[in-house]
N, C-alpha and C. Protein backbone atom coordinates (compact mmCIF):
# COMPACT_ATOMS: atom_id res chain seq x y z
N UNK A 1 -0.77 16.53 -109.53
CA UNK A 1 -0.17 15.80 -108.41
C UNK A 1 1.34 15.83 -108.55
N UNK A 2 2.23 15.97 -107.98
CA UNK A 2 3.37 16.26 -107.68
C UNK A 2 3.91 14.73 -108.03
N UNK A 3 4.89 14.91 -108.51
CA UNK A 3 5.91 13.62 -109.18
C UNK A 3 7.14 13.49 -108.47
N UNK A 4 7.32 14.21 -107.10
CA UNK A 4 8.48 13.96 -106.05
C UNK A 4 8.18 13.06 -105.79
N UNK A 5 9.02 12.18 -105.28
CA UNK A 5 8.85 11.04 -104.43
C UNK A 5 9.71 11.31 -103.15
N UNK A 6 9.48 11.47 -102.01
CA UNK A 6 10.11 11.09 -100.74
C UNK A 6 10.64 10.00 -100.20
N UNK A 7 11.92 9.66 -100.19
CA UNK A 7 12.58 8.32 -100.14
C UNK A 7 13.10 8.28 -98.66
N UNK A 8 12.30 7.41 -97.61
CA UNK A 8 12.55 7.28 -96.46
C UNK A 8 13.64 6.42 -96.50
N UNK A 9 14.73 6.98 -95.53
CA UNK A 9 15.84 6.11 -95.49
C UNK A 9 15.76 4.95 -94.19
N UNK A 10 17.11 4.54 -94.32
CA UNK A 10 16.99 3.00 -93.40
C UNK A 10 16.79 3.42 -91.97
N UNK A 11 16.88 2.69 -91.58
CA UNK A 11 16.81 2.78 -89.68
C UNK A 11 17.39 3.43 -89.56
N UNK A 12 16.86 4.74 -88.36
CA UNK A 12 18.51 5.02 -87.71
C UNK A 12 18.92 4.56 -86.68
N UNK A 13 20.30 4.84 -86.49
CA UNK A 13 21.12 3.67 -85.42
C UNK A 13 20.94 5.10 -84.00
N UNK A 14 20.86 4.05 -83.16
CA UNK A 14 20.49 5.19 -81.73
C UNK A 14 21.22 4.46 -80.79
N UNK A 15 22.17 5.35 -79.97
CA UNK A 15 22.50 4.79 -79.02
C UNK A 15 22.06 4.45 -77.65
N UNK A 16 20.98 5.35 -77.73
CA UNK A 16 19.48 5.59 -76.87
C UNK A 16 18.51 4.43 -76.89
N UNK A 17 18.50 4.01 -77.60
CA UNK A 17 17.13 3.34 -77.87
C UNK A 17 17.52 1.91 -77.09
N UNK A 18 18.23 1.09 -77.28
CA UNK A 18 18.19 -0.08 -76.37
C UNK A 18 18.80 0.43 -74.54
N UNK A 19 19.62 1.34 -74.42
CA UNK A 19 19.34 1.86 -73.29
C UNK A 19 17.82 2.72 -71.93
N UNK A 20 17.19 2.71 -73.48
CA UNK A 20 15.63 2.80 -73.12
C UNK A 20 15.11 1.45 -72.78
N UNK A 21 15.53 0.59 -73.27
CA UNK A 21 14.69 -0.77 -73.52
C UNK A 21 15.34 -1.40 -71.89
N UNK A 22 16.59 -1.19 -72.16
CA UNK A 22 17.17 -1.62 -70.67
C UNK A 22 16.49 -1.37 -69.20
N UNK A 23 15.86 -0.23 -69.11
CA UNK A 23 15.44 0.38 -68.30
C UNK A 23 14.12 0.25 -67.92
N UNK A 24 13.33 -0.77 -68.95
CA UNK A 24 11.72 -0.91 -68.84
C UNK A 24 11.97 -2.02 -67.98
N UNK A 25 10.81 -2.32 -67.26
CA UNK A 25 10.60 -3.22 -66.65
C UNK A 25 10.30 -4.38 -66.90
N UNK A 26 10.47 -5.84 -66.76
CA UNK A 26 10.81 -6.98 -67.45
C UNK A 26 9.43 -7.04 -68.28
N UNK A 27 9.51 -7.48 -69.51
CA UNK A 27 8.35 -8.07 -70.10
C UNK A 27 7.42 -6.62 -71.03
N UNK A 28 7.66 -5.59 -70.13
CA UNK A 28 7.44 -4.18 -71.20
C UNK A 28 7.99 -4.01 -71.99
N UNK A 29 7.28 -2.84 -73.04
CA UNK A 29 8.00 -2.03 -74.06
C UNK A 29 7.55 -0.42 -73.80
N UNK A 30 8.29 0.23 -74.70
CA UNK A 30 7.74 1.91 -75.22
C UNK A 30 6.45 2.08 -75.23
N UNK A 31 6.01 1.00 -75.98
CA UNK A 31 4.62 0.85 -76.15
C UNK A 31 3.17 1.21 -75.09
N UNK A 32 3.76 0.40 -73.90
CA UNK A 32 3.44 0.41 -73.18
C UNK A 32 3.09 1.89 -71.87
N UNK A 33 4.36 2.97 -72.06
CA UNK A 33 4.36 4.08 -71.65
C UNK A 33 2.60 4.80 -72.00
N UNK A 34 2.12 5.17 -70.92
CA UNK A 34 1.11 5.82 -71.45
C UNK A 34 0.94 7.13 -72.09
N UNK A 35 2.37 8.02 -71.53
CA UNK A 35 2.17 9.46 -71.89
C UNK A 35 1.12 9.95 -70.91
N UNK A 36 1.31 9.83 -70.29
CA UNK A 36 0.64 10.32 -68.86
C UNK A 36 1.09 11.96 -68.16
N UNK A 37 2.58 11.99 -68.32
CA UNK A 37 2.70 13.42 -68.42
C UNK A 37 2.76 12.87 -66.77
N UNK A 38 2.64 11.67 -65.90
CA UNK A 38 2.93 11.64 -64.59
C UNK A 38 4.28 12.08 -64.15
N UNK A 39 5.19 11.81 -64.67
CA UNK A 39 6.34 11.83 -64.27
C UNK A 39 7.08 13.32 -64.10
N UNK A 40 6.69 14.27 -65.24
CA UNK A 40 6.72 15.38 -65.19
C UNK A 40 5.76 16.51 -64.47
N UNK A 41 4.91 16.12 -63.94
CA UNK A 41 4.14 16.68 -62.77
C UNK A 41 5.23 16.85 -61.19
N UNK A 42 5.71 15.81 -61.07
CA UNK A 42 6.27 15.83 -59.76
C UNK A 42 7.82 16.14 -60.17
N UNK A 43 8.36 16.48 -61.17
CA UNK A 43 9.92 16.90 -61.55
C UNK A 43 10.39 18.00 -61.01
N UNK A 44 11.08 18.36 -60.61
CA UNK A 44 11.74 19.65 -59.85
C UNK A 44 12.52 20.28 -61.18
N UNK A 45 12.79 19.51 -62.04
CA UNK A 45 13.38 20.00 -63.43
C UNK A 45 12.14 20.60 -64.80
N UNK A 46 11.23 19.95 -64.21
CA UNK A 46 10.49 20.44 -65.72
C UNK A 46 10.45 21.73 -66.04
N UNK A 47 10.18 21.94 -67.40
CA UNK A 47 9.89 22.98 -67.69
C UNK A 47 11.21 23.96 -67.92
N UNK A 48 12.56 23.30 -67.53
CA UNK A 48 13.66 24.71 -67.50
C UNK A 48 14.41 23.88 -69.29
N UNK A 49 14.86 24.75 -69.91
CA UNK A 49 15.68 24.02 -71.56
C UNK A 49 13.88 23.88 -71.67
N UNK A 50 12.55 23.88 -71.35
CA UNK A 50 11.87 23.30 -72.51
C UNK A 50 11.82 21.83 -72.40
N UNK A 51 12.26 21.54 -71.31
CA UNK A 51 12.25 20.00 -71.63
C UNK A 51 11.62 19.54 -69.87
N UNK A 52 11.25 18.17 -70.18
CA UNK A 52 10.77 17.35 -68.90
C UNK A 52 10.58 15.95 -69.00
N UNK A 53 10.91 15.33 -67.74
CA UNK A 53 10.91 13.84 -67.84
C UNK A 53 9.97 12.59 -69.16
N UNK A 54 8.83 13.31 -69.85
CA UNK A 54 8.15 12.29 -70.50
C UNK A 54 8.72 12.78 -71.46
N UNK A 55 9.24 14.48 -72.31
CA UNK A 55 9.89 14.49 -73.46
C UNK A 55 11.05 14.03 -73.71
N UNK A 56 11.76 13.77 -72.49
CA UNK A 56 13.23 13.52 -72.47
C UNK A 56 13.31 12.17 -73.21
N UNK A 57 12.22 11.30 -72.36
CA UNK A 57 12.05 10.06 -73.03
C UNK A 57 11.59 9.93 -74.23
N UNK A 58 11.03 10.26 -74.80
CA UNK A 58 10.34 10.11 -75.89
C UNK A 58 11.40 10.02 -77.22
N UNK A 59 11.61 11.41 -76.60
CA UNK A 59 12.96 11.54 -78.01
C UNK A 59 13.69 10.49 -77.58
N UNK A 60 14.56 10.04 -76.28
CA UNK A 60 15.26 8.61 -76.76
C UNK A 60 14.57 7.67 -77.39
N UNK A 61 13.44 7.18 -77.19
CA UNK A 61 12.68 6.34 -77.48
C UNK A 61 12.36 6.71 -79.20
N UNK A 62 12.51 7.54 -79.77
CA UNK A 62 12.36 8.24 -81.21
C UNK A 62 13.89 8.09 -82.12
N UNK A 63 14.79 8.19 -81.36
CA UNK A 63 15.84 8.12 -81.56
C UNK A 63 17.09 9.83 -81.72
N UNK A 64 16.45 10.04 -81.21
CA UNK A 64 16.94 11.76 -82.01
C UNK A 64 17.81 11.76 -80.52
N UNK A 65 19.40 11.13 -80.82
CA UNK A 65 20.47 11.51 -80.21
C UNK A 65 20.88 12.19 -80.41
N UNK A 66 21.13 13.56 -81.43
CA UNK A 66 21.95 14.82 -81.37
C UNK A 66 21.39 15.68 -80.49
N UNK A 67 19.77 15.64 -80.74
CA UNK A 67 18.62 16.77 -79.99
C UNK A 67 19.22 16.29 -78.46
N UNK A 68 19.30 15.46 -78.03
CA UNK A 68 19.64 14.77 -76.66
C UNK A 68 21.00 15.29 -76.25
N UNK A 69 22.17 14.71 -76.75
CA UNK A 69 23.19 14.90 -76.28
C UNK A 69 23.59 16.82 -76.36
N UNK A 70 22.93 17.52 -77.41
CA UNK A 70 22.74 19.04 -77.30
C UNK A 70 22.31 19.84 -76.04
N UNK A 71 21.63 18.70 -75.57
CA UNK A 71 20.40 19.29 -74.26
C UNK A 71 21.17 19.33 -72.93
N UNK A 72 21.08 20.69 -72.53
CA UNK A 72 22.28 20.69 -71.00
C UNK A 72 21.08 20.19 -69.86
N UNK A 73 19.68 19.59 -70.33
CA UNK A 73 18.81 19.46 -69.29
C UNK A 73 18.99 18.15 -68.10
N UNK A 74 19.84 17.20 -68.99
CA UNK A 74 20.12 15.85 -68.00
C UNK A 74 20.80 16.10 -66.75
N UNK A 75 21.64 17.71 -66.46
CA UNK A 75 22.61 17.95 -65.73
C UNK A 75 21.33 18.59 -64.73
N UNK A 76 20.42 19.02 -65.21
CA UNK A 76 19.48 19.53 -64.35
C UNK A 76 18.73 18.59 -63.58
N UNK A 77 18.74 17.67 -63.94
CA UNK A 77 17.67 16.18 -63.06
C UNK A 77 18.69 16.06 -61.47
N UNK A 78 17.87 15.90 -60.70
CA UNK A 78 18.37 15.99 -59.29
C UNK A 78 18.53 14.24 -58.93
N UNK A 79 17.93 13.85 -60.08
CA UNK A 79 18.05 12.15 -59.91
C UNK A 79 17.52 11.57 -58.65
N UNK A 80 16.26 12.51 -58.49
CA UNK A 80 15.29 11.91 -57.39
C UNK A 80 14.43 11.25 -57.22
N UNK A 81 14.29 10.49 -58.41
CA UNK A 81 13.08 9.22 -58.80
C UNK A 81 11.88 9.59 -58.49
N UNK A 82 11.61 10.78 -58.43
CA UNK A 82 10.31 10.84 -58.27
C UNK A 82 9.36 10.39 -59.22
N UNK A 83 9.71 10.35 -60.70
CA UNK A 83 9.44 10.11 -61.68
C UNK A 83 9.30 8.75 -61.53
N UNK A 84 9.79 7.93 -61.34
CA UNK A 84 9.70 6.25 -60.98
C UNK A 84 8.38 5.94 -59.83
N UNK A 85 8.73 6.66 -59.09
CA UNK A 85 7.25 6.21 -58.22
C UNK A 85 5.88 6.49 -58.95
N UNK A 86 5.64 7.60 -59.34
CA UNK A 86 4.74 8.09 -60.26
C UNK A 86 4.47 7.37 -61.69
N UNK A 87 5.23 6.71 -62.07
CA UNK A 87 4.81 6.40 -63.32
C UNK A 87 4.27 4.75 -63.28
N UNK A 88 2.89 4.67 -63.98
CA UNK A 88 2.34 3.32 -63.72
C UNK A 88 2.98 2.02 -64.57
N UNK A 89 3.93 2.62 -65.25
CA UNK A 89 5.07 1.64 -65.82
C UNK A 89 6.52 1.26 -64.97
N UNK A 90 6.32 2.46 -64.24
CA UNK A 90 7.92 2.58 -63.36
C UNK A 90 9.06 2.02 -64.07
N UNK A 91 9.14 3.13 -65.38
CA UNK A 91 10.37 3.74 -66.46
C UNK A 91 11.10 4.11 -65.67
N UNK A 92 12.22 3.62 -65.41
CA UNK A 92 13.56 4.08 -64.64
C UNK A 92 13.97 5.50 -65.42
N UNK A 93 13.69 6.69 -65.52
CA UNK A 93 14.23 7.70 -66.30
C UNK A 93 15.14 8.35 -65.88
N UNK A 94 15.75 8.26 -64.36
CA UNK A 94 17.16 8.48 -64.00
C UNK A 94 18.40 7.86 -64.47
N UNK A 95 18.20 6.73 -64.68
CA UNK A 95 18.71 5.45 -65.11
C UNK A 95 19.08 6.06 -66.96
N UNK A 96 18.37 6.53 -67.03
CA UNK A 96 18.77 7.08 -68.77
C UNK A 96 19.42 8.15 -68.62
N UNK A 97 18.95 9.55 -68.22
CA UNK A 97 19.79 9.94 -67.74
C UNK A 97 21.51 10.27 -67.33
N UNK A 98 21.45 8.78 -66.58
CA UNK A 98 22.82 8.49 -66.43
C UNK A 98 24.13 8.14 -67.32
N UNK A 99 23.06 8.19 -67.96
CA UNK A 99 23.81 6.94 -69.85
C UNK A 99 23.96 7.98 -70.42
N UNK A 100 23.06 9.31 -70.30
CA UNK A 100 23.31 10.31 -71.29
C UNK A 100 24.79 11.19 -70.55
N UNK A 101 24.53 11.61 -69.01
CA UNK A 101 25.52 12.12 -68.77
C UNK A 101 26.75 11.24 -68.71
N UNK A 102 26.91 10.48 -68.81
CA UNK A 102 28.03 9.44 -69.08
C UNK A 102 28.71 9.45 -70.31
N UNK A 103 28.31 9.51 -71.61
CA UNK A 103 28.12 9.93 -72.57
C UNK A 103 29.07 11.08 -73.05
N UNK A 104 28.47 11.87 -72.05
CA UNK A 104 29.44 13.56 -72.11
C UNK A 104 30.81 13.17 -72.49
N UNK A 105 32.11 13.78 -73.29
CA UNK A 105 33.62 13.93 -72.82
C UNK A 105 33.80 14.72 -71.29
N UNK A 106 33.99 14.07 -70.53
CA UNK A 106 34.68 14.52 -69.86
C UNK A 106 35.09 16.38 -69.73
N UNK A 107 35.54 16.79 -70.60
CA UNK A 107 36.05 18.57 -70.40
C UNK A 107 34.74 19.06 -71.23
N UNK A 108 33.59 18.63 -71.64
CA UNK A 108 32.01 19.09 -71.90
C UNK A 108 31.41 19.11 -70.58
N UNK A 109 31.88 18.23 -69.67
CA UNK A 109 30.84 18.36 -68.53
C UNK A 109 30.76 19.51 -67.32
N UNK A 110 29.53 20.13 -67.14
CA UNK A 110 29.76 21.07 -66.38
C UNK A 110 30.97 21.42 -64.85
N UNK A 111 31.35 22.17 -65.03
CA UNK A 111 32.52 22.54 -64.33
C UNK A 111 32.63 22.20 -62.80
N UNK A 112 31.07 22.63 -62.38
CA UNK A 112 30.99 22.80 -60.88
C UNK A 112 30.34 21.47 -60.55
N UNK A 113 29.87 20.43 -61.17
CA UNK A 113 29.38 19.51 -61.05
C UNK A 113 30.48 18.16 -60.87
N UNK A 114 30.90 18.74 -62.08
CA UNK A 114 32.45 17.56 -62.21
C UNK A 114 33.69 17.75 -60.88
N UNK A 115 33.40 19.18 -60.52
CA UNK A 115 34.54 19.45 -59.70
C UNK A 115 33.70 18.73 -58.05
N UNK A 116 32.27 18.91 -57.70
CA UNK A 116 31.96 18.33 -56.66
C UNK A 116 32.19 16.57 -56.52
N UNK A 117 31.60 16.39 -57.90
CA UNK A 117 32.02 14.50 -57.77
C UNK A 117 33.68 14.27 -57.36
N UNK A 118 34.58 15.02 -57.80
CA UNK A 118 36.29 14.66 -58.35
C UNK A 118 36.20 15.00 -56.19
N UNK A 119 35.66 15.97 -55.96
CA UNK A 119 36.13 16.43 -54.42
C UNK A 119 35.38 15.35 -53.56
N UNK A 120 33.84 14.62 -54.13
CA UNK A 120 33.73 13.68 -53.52
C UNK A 120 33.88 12.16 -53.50
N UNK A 121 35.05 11.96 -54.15
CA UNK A 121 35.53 10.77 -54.00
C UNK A 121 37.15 10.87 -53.90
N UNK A 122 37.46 11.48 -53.54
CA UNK A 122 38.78 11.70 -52.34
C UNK A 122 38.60 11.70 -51.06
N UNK A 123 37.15 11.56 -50.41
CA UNK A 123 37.77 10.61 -48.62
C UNK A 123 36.26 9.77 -48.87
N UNK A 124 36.10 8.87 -47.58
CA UNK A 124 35.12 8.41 -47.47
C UNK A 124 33.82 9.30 -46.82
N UNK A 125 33.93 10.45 -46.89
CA UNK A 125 32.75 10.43 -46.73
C UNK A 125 31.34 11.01 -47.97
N UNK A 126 32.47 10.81 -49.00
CA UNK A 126 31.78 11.53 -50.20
C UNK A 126 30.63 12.31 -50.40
N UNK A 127 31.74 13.11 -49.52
CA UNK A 127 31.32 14.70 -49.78
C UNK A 127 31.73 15.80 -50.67
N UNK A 128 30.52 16.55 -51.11
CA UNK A 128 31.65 17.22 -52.31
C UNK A 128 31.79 18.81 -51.87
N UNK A 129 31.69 18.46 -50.54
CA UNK A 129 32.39 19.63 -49.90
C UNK A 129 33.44 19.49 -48.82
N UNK A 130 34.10 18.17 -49.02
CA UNK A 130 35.10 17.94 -48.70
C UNK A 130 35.30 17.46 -47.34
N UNK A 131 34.14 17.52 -46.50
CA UNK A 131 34.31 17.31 -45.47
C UNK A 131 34.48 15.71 -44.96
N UNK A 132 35.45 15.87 -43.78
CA UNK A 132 36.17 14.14 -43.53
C UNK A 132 34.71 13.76 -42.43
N UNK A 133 34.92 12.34 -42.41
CA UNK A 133 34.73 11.79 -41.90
C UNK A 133 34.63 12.59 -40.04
N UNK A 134 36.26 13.01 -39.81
CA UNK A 134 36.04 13.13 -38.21
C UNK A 134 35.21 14.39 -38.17
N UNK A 135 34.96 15.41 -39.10
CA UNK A 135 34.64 16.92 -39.15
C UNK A 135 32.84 16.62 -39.37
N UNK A 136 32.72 15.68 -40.22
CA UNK A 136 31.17 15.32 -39.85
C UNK A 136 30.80 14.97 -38.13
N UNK A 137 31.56 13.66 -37.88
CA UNK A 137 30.56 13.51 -36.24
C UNK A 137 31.14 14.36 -35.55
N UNK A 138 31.86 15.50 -35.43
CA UNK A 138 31.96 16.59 -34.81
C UNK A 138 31.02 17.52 -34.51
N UNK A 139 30.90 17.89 -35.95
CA UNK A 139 30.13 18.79 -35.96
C UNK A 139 28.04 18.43 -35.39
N UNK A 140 27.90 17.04 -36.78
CA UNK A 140 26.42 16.00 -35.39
C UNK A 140 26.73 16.72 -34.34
N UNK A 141 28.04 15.99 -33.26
CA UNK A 141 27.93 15.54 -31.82
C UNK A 141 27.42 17.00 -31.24
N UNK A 142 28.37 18.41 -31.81
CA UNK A 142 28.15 19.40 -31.33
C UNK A 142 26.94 19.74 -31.24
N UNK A 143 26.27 20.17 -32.15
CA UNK A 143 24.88 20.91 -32.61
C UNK A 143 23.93 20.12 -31.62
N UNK A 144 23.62 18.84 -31.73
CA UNK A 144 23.26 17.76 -31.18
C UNK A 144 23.12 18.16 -29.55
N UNK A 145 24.44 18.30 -29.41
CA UNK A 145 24.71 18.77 -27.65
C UNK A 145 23.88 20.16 -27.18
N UNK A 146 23.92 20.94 -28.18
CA UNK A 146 23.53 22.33 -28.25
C UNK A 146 21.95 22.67 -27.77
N UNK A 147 21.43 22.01 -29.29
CA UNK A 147 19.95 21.78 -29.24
C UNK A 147 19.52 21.06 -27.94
N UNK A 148 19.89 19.80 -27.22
CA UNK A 148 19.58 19.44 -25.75
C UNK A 148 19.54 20.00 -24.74
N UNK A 149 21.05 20.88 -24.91
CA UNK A 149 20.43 21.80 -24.02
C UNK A 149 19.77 22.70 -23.99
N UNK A 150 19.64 23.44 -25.40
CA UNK A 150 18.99 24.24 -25.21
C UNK A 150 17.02 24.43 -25.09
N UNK A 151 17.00 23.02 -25.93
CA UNK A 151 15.36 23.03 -25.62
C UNK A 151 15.25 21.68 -25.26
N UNK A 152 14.98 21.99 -24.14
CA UNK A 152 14.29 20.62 -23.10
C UNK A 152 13.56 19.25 -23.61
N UNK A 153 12.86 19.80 -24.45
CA UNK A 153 11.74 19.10 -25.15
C UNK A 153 12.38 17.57 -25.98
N UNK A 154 13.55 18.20 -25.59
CA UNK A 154 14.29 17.54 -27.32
C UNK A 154 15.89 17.02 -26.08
N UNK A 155 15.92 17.00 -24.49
CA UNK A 155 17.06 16.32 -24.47
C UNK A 155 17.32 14.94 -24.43
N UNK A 156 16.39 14.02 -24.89
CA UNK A 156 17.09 13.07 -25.19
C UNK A 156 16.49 12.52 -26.75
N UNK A 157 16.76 13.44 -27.66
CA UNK A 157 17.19 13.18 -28.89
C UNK A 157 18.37 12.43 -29.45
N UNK A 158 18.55 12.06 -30.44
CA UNK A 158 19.86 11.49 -30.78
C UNK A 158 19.94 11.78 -32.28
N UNK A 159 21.57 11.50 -32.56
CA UNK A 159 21.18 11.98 -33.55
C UNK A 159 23.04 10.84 -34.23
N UNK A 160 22.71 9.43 -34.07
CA UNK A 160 23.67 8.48 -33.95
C UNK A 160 24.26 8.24 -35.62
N UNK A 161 25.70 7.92 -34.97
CA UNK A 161 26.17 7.35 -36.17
C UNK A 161 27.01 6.08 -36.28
N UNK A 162 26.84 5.28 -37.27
CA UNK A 162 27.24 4.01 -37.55
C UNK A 162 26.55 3.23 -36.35
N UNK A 163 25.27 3.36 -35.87
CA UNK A 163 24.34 3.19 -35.48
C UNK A 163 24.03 1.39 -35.78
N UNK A 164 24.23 0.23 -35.03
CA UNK A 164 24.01 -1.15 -35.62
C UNK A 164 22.74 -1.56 -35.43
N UNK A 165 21.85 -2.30 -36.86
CA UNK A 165 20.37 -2.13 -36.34
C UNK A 165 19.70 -1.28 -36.71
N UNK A 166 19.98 -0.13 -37.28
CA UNK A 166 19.38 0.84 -37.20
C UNK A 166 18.19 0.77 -38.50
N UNK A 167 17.01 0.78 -38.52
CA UNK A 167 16.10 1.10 -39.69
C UNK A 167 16.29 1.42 -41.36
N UNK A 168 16.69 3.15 -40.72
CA UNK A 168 16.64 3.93 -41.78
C UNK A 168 18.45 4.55 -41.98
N UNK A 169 19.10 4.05 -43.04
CA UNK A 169 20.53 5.37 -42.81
C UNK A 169 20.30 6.28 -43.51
N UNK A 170 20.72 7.24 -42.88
CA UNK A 170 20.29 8.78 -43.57
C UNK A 170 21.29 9.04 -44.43
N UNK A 171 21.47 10.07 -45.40
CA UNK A 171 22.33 10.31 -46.08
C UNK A 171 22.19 12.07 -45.72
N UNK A 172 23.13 12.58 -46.48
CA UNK A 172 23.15 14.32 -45.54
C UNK A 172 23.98 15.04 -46.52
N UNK A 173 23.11 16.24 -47.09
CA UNK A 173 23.80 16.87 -48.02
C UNK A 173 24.97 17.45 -47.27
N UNK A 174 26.13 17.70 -47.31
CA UNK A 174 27.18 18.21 -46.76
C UNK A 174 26.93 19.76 -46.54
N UNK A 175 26.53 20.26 -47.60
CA UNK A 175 26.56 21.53 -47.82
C UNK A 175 25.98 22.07 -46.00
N UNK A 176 25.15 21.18 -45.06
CA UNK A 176 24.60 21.79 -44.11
C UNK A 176 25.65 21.44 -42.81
N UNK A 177 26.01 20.22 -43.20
CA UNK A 177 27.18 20.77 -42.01
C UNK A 177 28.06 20.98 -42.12
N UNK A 178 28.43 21.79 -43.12
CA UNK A 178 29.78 22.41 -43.44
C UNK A 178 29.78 23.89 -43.35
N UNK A 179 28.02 24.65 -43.90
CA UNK A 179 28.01 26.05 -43.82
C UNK A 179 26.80 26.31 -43.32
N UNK A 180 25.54 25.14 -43.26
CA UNK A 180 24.30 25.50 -41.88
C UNK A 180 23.75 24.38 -41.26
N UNK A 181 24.55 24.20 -40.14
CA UNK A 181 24.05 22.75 -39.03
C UNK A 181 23.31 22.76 -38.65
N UNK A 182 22.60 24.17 -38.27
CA UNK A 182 21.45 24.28 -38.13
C UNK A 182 20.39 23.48 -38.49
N UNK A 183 20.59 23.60 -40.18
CA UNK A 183 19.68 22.86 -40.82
C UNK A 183 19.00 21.44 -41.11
N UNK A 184 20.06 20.50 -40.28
CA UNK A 184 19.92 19.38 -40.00
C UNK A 184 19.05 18.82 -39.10
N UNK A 185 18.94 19.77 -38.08
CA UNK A 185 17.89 19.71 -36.80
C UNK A 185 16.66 19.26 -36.93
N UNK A 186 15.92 20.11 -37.62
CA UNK A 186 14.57 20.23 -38.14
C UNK A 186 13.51 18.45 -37.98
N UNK A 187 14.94 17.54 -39.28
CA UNK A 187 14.97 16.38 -39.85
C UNK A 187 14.95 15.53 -38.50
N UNK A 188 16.18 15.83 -37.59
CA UNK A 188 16.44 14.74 -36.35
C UNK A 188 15.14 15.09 -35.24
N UNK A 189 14.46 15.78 -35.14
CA UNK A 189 13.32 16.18 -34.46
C UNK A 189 12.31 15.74 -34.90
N UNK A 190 11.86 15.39 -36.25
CA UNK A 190 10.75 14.78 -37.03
C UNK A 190 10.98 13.26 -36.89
N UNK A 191 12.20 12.89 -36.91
CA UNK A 191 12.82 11.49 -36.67
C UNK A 191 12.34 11.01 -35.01
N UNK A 192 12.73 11.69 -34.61
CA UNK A 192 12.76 11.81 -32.76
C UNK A 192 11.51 11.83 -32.30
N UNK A 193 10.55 12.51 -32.43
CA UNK A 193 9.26 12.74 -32.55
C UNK A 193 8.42 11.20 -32.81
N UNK A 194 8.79 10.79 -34.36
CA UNK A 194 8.19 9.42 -34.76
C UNK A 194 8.54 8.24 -34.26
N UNK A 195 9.81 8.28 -33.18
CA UNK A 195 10.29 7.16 -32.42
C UNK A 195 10.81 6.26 -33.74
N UNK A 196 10.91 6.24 -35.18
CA UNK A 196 12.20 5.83 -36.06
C UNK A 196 13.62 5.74 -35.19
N UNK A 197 14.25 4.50 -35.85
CA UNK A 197 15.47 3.89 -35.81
C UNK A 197 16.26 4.68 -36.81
N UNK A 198 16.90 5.08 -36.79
CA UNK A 198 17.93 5.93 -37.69
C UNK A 198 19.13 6.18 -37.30
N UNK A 199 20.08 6.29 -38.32
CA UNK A 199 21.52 6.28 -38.47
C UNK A 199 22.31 7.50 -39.52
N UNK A 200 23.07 7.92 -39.20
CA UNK A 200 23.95 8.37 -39.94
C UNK A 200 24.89 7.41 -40.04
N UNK A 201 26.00 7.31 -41.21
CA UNK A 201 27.46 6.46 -41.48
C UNK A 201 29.06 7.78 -41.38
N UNK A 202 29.20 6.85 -40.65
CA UNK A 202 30.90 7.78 -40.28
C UNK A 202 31.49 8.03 -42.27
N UNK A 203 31.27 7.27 -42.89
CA UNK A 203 31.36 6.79 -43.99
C UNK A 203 30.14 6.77 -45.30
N UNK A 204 30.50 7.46 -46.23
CA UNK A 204 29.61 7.68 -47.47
C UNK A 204 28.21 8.16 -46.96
N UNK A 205 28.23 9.04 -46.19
CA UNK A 205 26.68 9.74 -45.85
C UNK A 205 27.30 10.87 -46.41
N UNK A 206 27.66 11.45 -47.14
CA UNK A 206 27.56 12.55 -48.10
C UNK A 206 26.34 12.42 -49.18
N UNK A 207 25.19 12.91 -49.48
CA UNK A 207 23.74 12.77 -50.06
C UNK A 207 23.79 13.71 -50.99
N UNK A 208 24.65 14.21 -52.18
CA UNK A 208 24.78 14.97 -52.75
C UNK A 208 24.41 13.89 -54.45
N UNK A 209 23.93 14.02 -55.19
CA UNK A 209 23.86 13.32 -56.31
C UNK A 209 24.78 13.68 -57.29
């Protein structure tokens, strides 16, 4: 029999781990997580680095902050909670996430990511394609006008902004009315169709994460 002894050392300190705890829902623990593998079923990220929403957690929850802060995968989460609806604990795992990319220095963080946030918070409509405020309901009002006339079906659609009352406010990746307006249509026709209350904001409807 071998006369090594293996000397487990003290705790380790994690900067992860009560930011995990933060994020459970009142009265839960870790414990509680089933490992269900739910959350990573519906991820648009899994699977790319090797990694996905229930491993991501785990290792915080384990403590292994180098393996974490190494991992370019947090930049990959679209931070679409899908993972939150799905999980029968509803683990905020965007919410961690956020702590990790926060975390980053600053000149570590990806280039094109950092440069869309820095471009969208220079006007109100935080967009990180820069587009103002008047160049958004322009462009709505136009397309808007277009589509009415051009298919009947659809002329009295709307497609309103700063809308009072309104239900639902939409948020709107920029990227479509800046380089395909087109693409917006689709959405205000499914809206239009269901007789929904909906709004765009002259202001912070840029939907870019």
């Amino acid at each position: 029999m071998s006369e090594d002894i293996i000397r487990l050392g003290g705790k380790k300190k994690s900067i992860f781990i009560d930011k995990v705890k933060e994020i459970l829902p009142e009265g839960d623990n870790l414990n509680l997580c089933l490992t269900c593998g739910a959350c990573s079923s519906g991820c648009p990220a899994t699977g790319l680095e090797g990694m996905d929403p229930r491993k991501f957690l785990r290792m915080a929850a384990l403590g292994l902050d180098d393996e974490i802060l190494k991992s370019d995968w947090p930049w990959m989460c679209t931070m679409c909670q899908r993972c939150i609806y799905v999980c029968p604990m509803k683990i905020d795992i965007p919410q961690l996430i956020f702590n990790v990319r926060a975390s980053w220095p600053r000149e570590e963080r990806p280039k094109g990511i950092l440069g869309s946030c820095d471009m969208a918070l220079r006007d109100d409509s935080c967009s990180a394609m820069g587009a103002s405020p008047e160049d958004f309901t322009f462009v709505v009002e136009d397309v808007l006008e277009e589509y009415q006339e051009d298919q009947p079906e659809f002329n009295e659609m709307q497609a309103p902004i700063d809308k009072k009352g309104a239900y639902f406010f939409l948020n709107q990746n920029s990227r479509e009315p800046v380089t395909e307006p087109d693409e917006m249509v689709p959405l205000w026709k499914i809206l239009h169709i269901v007789g929904a209350g909906w709004t765009y904001g002259s202001k912070g409807w840029g939907g870019e994460n």
